[in-house]
C-alpha atoms as a PDB file:
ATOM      1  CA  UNK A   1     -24.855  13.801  -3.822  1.00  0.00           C
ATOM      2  CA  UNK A   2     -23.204  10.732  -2.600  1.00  0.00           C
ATOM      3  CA  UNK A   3     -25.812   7.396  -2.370  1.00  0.00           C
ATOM      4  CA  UNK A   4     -25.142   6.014   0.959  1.00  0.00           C
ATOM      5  CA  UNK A   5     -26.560   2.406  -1.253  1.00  0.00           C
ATOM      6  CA  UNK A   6     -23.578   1.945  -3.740  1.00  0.00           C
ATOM      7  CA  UNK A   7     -22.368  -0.825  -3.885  1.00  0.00           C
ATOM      8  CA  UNK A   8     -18.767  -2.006  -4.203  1.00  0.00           C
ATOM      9  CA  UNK A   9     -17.361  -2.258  -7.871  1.00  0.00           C
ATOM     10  CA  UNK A  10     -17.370  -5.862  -9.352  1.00  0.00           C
ATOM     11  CA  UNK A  11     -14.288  -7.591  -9.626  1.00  0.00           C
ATOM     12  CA  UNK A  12     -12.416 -10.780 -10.891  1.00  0.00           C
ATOM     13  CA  UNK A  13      -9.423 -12.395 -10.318  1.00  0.00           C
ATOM     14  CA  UNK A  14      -6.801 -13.022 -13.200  1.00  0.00           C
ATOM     15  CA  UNK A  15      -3.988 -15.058 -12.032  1.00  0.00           C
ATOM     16  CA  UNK A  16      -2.989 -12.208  -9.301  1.00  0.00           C
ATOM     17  CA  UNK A  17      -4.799  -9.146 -10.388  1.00  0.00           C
ATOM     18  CA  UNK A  18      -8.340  -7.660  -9.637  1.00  0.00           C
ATOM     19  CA  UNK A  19     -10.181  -6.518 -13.068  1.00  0.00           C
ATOM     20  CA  UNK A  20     -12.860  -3.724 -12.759  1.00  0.00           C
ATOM     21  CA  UNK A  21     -15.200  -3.587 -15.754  1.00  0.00           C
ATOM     22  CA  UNK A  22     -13.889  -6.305 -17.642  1.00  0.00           C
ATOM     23  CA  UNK A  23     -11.277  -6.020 -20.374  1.00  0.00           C
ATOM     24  CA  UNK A  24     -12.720  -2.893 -21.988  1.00  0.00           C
ATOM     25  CA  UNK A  25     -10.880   0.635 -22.653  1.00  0.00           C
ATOM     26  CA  UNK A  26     -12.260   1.955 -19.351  1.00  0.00           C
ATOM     27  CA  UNK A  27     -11.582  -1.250 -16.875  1.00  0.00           C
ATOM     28  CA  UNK A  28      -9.619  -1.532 -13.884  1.00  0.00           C
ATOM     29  CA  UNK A  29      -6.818  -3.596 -12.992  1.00  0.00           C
ATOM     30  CA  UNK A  30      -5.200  -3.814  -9.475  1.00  0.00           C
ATOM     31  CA  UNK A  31      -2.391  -5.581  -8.113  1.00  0.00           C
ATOM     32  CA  UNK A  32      -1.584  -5.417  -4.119  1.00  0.00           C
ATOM     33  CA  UNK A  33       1.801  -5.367  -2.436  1.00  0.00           C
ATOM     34  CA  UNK A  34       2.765  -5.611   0.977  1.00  0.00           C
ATOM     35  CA  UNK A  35       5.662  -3.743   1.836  1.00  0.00           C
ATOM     36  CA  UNK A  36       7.605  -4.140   5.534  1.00  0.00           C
ATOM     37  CA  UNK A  37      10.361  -1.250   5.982  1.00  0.00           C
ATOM     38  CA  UNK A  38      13.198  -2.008   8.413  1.00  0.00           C
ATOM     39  CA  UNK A  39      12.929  -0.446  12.091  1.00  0.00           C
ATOM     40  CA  UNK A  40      14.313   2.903  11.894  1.00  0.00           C
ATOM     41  CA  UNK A  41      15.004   3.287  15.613  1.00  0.00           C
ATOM     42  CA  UNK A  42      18.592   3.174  15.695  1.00  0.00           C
ATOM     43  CA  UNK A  43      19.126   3.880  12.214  1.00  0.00           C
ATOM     44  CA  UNK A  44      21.655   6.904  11.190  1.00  0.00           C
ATOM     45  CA  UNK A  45      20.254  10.136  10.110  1.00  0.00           C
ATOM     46  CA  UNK A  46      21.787   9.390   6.240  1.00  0.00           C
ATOM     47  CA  UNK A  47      19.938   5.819   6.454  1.00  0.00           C
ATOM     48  CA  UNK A  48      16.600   7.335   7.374  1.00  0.00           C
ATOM     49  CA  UNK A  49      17.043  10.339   4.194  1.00  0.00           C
ATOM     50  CA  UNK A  50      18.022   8.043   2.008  1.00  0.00           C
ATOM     51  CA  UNK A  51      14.406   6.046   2.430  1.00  0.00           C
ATOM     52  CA  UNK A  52      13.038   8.495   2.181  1.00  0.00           C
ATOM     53  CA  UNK A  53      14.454   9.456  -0.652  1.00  0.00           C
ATOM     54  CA  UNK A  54      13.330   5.990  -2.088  1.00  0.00           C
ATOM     55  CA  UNK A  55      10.041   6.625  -0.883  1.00  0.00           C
ATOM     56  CA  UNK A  56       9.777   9.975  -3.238  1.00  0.00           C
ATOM     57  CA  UNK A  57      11.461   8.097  -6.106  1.00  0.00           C
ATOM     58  CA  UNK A  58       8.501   5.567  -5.947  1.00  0.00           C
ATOM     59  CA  UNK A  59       5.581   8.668  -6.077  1.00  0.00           C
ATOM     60  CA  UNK A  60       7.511  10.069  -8.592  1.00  0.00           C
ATOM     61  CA  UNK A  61       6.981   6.839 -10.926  1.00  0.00           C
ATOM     62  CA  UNK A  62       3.348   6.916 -10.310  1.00  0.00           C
ATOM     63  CA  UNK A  63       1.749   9.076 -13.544  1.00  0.00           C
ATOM     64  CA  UNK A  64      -1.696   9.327 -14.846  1.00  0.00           C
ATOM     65  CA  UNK A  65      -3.412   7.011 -15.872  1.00  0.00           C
ATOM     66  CA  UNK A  66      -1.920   4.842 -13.265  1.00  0.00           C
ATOM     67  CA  UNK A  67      -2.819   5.635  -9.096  1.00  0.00           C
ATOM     68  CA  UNK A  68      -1.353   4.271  -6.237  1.00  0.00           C
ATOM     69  CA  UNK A  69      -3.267   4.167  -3.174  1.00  0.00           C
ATOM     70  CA  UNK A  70      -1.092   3.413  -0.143  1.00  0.00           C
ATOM     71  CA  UNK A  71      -2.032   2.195   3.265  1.00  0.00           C
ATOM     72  CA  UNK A  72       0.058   3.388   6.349  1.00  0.00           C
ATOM     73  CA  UNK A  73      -0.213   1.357   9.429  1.00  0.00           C
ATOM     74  CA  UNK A  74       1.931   0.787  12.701  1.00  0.00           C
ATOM     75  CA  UNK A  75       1.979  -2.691  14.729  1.00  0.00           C
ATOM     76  CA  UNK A  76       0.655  -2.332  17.840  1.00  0.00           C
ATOM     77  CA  UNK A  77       1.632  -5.812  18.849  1.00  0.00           C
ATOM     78  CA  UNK A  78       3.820  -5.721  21.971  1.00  0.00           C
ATOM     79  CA  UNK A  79       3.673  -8.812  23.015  1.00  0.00           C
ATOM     80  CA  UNK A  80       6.809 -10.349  22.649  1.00  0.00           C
ATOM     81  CA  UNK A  81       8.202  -7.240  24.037  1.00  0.00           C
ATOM     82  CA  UNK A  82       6.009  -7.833  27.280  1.00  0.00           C
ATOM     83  CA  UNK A  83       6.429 -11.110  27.343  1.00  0.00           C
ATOM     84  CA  UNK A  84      10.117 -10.074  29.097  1.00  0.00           C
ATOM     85  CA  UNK A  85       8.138  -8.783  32.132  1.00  0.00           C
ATOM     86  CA  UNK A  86       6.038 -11.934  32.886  1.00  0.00           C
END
């Protein structure tokens, strides 16, 4: 059963990492990245594969005990492309 009251892990900052649990055996250390692909939009069909293909590459490195946890979003500001109209 999952406690609706947990709280979030403790952390510290070291330099540019988050540590979990201290420096023991069983600790956690993260690191974030922000990653900003190219637009795609008029890209060739062998441009787009071969991201992808970097994209699979990347999982690929990823084995245990490490994870990777990966957010996916898409920027729904379209301002400056408005902006044309006003």
């Amino acid at each position: 059963m999952i406690s609706l009251k947990q709280s979030a892990p403790e952390g510290v900052f070291i330099e540019d990492l988050i540590v979990y649990g201290g420096l023991e055996k069983d600790s956690v250390v993260a690191k974030g990245f922000k990653i900003e692909p190219p637009c795609f939009r008029s890209a060739s069909i062998r441009d787009r594969e071969a991201y992808k293909e970097k994209l699979r590459q990347l999982l690929q490195t990823v084995s245990e005990p490490q994870h990777l946890q990966i957010q996916w979003s898409c920027n729904s500001d379209y301002a400056k492309e408005l902006q044309q109209y006003f």
